[in-house]
C-alpha atoms as a PDB file:
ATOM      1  CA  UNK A   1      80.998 128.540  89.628  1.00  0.00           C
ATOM      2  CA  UNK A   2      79.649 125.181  90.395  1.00  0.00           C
ATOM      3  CA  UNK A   3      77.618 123.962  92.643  1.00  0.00           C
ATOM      4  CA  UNK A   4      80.961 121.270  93.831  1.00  0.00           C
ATOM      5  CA  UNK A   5      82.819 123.804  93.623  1.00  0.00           C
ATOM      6  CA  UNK A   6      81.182 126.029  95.722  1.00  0.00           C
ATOM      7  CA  UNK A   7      81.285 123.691  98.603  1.00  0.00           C
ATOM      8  CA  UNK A   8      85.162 123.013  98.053  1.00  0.00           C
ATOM      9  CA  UNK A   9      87.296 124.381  99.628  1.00  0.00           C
ATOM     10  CA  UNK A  10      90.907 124.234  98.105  1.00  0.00           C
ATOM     11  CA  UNK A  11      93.207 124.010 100.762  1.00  0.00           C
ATOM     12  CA  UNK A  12      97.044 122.597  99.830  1.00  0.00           C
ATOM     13  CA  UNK A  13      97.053 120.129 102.847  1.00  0.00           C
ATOM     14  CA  UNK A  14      93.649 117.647 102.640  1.00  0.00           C
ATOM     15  CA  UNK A  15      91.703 117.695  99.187  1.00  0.00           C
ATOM     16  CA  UNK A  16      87.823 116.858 100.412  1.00  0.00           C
ATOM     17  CA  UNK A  17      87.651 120.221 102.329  1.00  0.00           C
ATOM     18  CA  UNK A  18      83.692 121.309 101.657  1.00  0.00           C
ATOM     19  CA  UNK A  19      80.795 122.938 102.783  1.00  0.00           C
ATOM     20  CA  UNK A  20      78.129 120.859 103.177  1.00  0.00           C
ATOM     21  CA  UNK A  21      75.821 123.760 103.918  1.00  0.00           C
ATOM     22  CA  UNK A  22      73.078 125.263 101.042  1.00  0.00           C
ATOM     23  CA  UNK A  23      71.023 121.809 100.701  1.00  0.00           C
ATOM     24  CA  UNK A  24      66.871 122.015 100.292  1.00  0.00           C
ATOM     25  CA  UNK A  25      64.713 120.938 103.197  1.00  0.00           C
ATOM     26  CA  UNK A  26      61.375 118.679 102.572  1.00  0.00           C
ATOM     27  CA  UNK A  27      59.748 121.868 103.746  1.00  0.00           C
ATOM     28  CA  UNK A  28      61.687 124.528 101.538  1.00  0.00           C
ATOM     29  CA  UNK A  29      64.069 125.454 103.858  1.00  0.00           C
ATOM     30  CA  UNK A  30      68.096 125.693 103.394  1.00  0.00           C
ATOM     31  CA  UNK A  31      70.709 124.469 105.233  1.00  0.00           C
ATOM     32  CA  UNK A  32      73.115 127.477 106.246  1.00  0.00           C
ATOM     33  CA  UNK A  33      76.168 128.164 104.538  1.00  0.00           C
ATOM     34  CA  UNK A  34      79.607 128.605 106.502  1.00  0.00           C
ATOM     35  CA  UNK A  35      78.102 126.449 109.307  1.00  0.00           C
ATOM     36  CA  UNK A  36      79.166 123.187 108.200  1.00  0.00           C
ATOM     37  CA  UNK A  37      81.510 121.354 107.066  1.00  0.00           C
ATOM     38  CA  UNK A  38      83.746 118.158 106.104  1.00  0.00           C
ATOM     39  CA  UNK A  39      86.997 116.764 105.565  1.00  0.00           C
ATOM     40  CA  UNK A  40      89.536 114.058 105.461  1.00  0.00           C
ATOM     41  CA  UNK A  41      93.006 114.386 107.432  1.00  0.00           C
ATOM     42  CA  UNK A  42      93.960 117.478 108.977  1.00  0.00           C
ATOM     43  CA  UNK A  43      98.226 116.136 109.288  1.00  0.00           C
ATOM     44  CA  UNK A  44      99.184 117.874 106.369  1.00  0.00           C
ATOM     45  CA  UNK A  45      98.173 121.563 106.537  1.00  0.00           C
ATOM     46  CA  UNK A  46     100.150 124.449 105.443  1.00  0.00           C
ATOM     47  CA  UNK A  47     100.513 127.957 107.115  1.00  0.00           C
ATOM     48  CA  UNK A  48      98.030 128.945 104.420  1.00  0.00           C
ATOM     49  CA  UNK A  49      95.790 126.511 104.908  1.00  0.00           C
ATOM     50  CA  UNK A  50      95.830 127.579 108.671  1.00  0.00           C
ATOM     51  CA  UNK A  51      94.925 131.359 107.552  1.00  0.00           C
ATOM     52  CA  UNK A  52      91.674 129.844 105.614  1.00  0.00           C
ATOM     53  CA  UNK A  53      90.800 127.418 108.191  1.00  0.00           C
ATOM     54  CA  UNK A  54      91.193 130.596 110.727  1.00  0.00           C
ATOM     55  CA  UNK A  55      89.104 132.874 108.471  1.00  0.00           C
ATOM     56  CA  UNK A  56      86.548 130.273 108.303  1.00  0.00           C
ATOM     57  CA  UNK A  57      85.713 130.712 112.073  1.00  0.00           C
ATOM     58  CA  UNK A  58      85.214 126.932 113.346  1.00  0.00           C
ATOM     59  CA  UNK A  59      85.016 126.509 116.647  1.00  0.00           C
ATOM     60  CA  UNK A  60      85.021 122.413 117.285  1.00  0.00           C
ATOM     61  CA  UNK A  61      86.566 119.938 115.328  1.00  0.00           C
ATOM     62  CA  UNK A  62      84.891 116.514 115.643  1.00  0.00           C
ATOM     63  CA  UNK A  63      87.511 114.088 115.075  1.00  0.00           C
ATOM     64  CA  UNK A  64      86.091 110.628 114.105  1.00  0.00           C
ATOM     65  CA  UNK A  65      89.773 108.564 113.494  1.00  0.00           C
ATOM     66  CA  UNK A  66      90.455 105.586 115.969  1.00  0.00           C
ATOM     67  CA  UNK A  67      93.188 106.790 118.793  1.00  0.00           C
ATOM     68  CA  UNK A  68      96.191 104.649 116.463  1.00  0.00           C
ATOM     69  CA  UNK A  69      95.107 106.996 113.610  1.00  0.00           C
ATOM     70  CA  UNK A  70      95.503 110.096 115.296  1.00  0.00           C
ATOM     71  CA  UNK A  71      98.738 109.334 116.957  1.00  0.00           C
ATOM     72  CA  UNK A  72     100.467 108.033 113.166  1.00  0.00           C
ATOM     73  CA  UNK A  73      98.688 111.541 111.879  1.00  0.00           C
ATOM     74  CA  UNK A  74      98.239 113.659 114.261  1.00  0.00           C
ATOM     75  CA  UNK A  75      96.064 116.699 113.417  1.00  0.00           C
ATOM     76  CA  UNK A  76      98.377 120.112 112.041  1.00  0.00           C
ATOM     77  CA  UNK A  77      96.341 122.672 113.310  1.00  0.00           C
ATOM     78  CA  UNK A  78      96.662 126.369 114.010  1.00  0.00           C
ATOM     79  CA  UNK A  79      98.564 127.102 117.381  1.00  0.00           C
ATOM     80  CA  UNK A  80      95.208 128.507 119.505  1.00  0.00           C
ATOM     81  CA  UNK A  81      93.076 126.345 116.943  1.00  0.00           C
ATOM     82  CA  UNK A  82      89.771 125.313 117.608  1.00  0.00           C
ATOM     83  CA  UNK A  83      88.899 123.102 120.255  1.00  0.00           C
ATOM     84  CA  UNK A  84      89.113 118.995 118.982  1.00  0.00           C
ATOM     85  CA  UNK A  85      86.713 116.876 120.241  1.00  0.00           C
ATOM     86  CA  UNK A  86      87.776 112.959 119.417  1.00  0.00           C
ATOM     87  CA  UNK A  87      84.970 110.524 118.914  1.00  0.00           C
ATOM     88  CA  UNK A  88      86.795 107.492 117.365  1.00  0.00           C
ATOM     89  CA  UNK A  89      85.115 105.212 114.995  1.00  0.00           C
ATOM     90  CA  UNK A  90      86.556 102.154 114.091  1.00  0.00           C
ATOM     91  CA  UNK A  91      84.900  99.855 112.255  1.00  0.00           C
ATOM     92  CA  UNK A  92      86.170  96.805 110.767  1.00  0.00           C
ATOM     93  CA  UNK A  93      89.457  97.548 109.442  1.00  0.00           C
ATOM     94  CA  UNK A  94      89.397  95.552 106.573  1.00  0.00           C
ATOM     95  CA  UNK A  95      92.920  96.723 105.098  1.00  0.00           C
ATOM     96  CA  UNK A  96      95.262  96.768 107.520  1.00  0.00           C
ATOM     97  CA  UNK A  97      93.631  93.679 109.914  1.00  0.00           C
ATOM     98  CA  UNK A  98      94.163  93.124 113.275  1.00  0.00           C
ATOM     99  CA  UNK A  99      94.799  89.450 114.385  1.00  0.00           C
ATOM    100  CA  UNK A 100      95.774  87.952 111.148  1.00  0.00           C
ATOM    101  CA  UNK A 101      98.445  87.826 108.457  1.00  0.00           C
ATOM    102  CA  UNK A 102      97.298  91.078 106.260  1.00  0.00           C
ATOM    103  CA  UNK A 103      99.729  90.080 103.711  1.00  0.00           C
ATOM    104  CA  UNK A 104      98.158  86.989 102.922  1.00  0.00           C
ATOM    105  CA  UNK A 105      94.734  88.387 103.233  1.00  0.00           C
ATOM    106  CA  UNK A 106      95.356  91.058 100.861  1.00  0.00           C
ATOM    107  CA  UNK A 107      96.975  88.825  98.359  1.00  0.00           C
ATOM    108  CA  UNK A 108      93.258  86.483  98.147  1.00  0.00           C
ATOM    109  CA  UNK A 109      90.808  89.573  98.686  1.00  0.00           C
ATOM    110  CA  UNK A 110      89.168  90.328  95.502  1.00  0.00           C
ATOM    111  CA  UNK A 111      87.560  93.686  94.569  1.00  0.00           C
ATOM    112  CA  UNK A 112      83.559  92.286  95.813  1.00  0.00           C
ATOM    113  CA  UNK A 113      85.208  90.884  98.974  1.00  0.00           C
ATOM    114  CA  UNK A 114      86.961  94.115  99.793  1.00  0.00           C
ATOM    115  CA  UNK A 115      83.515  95.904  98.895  1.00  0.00           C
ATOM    116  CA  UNK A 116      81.322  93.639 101.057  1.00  0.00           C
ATOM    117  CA  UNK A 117      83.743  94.493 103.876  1.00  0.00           C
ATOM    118  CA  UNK A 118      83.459  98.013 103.325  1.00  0.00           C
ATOM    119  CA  UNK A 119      79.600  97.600 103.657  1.00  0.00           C
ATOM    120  CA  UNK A 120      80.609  95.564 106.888  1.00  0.00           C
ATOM    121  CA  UNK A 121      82.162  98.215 108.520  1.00  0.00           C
ATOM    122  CA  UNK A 122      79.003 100.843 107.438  1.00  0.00           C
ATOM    123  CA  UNK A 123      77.033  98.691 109.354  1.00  0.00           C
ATOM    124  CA  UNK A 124      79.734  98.508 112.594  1.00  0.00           C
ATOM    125  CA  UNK A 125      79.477 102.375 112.050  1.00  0.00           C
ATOM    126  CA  UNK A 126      75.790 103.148 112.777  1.00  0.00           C
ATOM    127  CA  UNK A 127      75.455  99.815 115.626  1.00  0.00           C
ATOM    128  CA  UNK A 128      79.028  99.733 117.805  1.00  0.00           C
ATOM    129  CA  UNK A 129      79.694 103.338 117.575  1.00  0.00           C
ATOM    130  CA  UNK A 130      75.942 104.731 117.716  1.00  0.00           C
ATOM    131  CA  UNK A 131      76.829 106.435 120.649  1.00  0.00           C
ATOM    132  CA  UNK A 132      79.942 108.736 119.114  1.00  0.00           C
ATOM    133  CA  UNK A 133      77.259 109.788 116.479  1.00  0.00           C
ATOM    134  CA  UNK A 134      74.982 110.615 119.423  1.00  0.00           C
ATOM    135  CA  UNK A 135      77.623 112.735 121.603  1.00  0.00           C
ATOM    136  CA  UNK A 136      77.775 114.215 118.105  1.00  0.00           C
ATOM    137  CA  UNK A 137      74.668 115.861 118.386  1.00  0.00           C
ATOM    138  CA  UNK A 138      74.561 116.299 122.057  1.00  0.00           C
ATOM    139  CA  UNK A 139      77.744 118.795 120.900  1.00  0.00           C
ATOM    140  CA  UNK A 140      76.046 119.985 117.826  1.00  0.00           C
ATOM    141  CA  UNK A 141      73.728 122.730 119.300  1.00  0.00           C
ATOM    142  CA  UNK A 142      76.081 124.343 121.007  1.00  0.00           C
ATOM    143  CA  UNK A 143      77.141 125.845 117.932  1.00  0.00           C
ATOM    144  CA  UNK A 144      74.805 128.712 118.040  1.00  0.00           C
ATOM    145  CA  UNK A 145      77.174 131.036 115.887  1.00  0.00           C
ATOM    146  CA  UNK A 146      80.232 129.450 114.916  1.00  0.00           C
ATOM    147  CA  UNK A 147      80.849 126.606 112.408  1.00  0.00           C
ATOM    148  CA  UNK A 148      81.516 122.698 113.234  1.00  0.00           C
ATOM    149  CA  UNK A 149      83.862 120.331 111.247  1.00  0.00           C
ATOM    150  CA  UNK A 150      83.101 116.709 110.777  1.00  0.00           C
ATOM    151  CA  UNK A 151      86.051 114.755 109.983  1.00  0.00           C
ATOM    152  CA  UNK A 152      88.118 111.050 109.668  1.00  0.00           C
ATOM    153  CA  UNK A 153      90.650 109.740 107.467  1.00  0.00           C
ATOM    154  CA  UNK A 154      89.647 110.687 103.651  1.00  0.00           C
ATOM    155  CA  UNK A 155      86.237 112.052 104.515  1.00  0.00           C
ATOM    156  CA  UNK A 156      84.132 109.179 102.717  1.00  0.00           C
ATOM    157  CA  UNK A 157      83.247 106.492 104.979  1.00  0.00           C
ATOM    158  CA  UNK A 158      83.034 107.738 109.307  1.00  0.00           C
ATOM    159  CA  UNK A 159      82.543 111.311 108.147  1.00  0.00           C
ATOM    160  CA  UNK A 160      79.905 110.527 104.811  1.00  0.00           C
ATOM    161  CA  UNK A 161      77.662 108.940 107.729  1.00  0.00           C
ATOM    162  CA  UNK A 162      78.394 111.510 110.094  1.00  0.00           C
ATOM    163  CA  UNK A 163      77.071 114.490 107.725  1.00  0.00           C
ATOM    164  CA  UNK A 164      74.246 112.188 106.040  1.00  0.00           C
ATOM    165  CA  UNK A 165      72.653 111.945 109.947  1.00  0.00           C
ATOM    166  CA  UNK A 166      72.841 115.649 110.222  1.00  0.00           C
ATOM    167  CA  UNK A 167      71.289 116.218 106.890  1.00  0.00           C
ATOM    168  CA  UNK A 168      68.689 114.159 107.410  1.00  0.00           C
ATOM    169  CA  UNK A 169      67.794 115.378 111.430  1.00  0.00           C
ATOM    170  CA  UNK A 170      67.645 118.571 109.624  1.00  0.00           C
ATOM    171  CA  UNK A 171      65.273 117.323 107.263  1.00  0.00           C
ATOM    172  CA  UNK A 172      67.510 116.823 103.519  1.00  0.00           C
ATOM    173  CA  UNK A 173      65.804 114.562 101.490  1.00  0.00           C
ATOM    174  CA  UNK A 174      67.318 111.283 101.125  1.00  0.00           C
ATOM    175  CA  UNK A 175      68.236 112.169  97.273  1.00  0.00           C
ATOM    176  CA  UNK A 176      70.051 114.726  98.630  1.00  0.00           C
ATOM    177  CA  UNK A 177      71.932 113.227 100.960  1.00  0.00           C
ATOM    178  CA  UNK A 178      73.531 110.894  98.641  1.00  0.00           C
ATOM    179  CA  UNK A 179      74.569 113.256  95.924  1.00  0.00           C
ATOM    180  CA  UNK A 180      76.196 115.013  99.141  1.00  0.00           C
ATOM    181  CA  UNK A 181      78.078 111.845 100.204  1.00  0.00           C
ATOM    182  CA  UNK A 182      79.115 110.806  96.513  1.00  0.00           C
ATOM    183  CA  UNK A 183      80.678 114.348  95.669  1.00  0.00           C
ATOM    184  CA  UNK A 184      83.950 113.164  97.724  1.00  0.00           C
ATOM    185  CA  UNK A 185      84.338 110.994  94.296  1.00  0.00           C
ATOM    186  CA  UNK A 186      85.183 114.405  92.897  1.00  0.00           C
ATOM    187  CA  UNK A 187      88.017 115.464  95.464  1.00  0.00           C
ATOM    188  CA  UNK A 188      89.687 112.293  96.131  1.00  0.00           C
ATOM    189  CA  UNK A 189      91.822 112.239  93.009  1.00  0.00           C
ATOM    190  CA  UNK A 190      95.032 110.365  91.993  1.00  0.00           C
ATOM    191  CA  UNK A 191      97.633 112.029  94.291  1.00  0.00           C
ATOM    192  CA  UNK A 192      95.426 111.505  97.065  1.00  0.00           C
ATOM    193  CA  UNK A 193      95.120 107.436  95.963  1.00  0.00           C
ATOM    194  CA  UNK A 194      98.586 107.140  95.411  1.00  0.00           C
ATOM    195  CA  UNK A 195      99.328 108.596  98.977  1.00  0.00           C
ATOM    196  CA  UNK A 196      96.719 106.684 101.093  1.00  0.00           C
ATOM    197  CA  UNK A 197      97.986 103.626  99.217  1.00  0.00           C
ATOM    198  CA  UNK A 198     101.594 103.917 100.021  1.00  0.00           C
ATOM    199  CA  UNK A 199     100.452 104.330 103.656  1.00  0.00           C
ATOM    200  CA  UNK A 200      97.712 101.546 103.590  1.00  0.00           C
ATOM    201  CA  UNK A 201      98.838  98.641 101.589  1.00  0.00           C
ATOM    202  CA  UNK A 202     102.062  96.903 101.721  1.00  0.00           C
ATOM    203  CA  UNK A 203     104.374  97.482  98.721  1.00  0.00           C
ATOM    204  CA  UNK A 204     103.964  93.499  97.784  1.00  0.00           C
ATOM    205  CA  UNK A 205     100.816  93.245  97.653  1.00  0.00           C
ATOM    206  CA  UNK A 206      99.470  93.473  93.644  1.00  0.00           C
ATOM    207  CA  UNK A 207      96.446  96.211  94.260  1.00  0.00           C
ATOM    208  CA  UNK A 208      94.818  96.439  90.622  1.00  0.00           C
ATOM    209  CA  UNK A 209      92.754  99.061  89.838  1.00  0.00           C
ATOM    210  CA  UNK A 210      89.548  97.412  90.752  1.00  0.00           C
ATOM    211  CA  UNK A 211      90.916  97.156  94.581  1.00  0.00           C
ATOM    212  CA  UNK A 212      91.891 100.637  94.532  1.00  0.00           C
ATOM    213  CA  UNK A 213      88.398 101.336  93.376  1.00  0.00           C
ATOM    214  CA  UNK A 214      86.492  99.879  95.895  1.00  0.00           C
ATOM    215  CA  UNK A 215      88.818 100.895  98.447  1.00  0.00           C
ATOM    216  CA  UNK A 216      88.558 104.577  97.708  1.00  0.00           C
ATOM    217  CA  UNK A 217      85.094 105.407  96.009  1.00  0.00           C
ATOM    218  CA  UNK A 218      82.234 106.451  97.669  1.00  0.00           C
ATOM    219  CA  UNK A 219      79.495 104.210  96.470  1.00  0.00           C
ATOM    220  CA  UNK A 220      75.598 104.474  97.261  1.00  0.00           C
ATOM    221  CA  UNK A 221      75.573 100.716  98.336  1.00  0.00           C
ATOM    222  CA  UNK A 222      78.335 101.880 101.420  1.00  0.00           C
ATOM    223  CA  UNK A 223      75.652 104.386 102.761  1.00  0.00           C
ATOM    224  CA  UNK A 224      72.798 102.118 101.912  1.00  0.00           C
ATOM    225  CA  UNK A 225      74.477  99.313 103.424  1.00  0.00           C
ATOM    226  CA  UNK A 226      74.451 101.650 106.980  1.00  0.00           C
ATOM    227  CA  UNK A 227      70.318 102.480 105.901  1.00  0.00           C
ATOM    228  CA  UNK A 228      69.513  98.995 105.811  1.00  0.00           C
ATOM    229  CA  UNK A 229      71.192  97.833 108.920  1.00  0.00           C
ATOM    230  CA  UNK A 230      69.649 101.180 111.018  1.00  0.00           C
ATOM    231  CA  UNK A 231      65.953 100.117 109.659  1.00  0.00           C
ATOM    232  CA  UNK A 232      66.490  96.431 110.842  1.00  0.00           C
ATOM    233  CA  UNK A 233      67.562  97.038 113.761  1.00  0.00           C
ATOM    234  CA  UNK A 234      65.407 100.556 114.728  1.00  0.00           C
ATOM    235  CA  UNK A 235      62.747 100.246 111.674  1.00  0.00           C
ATOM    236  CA  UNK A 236      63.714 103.447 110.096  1.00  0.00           C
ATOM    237  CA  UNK A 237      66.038 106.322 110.345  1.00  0.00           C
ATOM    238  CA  UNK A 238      64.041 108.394 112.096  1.00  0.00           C
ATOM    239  CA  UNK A 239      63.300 105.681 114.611  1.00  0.00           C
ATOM    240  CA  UNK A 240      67.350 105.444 114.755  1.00  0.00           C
ATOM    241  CA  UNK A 241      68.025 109.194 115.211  1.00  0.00           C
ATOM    242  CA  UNK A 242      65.312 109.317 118.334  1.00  0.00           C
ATOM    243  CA  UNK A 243      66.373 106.220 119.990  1.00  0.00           C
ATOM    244  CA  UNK A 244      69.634 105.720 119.487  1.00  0.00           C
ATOM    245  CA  UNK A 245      71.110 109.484 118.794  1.00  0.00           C
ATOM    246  CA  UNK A 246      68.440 110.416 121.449  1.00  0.00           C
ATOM    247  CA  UNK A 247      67.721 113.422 119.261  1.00  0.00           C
ATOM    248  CA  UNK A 248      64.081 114.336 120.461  1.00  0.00           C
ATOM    249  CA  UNK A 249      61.605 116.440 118.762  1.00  0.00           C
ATOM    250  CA  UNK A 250      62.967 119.215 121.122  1.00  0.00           C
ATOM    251  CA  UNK A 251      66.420 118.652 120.134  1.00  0.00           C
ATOM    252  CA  UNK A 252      65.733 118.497 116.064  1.00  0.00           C
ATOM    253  CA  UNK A 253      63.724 121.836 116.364  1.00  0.00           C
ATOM    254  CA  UNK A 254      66.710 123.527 118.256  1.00  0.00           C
ATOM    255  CA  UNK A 255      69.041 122.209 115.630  1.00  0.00           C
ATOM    256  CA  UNK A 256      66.948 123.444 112.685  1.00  0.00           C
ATOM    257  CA  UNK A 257      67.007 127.046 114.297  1.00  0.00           C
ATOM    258  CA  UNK A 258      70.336 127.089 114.634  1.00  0.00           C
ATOM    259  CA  UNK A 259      71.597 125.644 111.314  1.00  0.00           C
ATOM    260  CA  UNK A 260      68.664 125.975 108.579  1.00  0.00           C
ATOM    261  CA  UNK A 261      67.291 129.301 106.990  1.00  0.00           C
END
């Protein structure tokens, strides 16, 4: 078995189900298995994607969709589920608009406009909505003995910060962290692409292939594009995590107990 696949889990319901657990630490540690993980939509789950989500013992679900997201898709979750926790992201919604004629803006955007807005909203991510990554962790060590899922719309953009943050507080290598963030590339495939664009785009609007691409890959210059606005602003990620995620020294050694090896 892979390493991707592994971390996969292959429910019926949401395809970029994984583990993010089992990464190396800068000091040789490990990131815990079963502890972790990440996902797109949760509105589409079977009753045998319940048993596995059950049987994977996950006590808080941190959902990072904007309040119009979860009410058009609201969450299918076991009855007696775990507990949801809703820390909505927006961004800048650079499909669907707000304030303008999206019609006519989809008809001009090109592929490198659509991608520089993408980077936009990466930015909006890590500055507007610092604080929803920071009640985040403030959760995050309660989970002494129980697993935590991270999730948003496909799992890429909200969530591939979310989970790059934690990596790093728990000291994954920056390498690392983007091989971790690109893997959704894997799990997104065309069903999924064909759905989310029925749902996104409007059905007379010409979306080539080169839209579609930029619209639904997870490319190192998003994340970056979040990097470079956290070290202008706080002069480096660490400098971010401490005084904007107020994750002290205290709090990054309680996290590492609980989730590293």
């Amino acid at each position: 078995m892979s390493e991707s696949e592994r971390r996969h889990i292959p429910l019926q319901g949401t395809p970029n189900f994984r583990d993010f657990g089992g990464y190396k630490t800068a000091d040789g540690r490990a990131v815990k298995w079963k502890r972790l993980y990440r996902s797109g939509t949760l509105a589409d789950l079977t009753p045998d994607d319940h048993a596995q989500i059950d049987a994977l013992e996950i006590a808080r679900i941190y959902d990072l969709r904007t309040d119009d997201e979860r009410k058009n898709f609201p969450s299918n979750l076991p009855n007696d589920g775990p507990e949801v926790v809703s820390l909505a992201i927006h961004g800048r919604d650079v499909v669907r608009g707000e304030g303008f004629d999206v019609a006519a803006y989809l008809k001009s955007l090109t592929s490198e406009e659509l991608a520089d807005g993408i980077k936009a909203s990466y930015e909006i991510f890590v500055t507007t909505y610092a604080h929803q990554y920071k009640t985040l962790f403030e959760h995050l060590d309660d989970h002494t003995d129980d697993a935590a899922l991270i999730h948003c719309a496909a799992g890429k953009d909200r969530t591939g910060v979310a989970c790059a943050l934690v990596l790093h507080v728990l000291g994954v290598p920056r390498e690392t962290i983007l091989h971790d963030y690109t893997l959704t590339n894997q799990f997104l495939g065309p069903d999924y692409r064909a759905t989310r664009k029925a749902q996104l785009i409007p059905g007379d609007i010409d979306f080539d292939i080169e839209l579609e691409d930029a619209l639904f890959d997870a490319r190192h210059e998003y994340i970056q594009s979040a990097f470079d606005a956290i070290d202008r602003r706080f002069g480096s990620l660490d400098g971010y995590v401490r005084d904007a995620l107020d994750v002290t020294e205290a709090r990054k050694s309680q996290l590492r107990h609980i989730f590293l090896d």
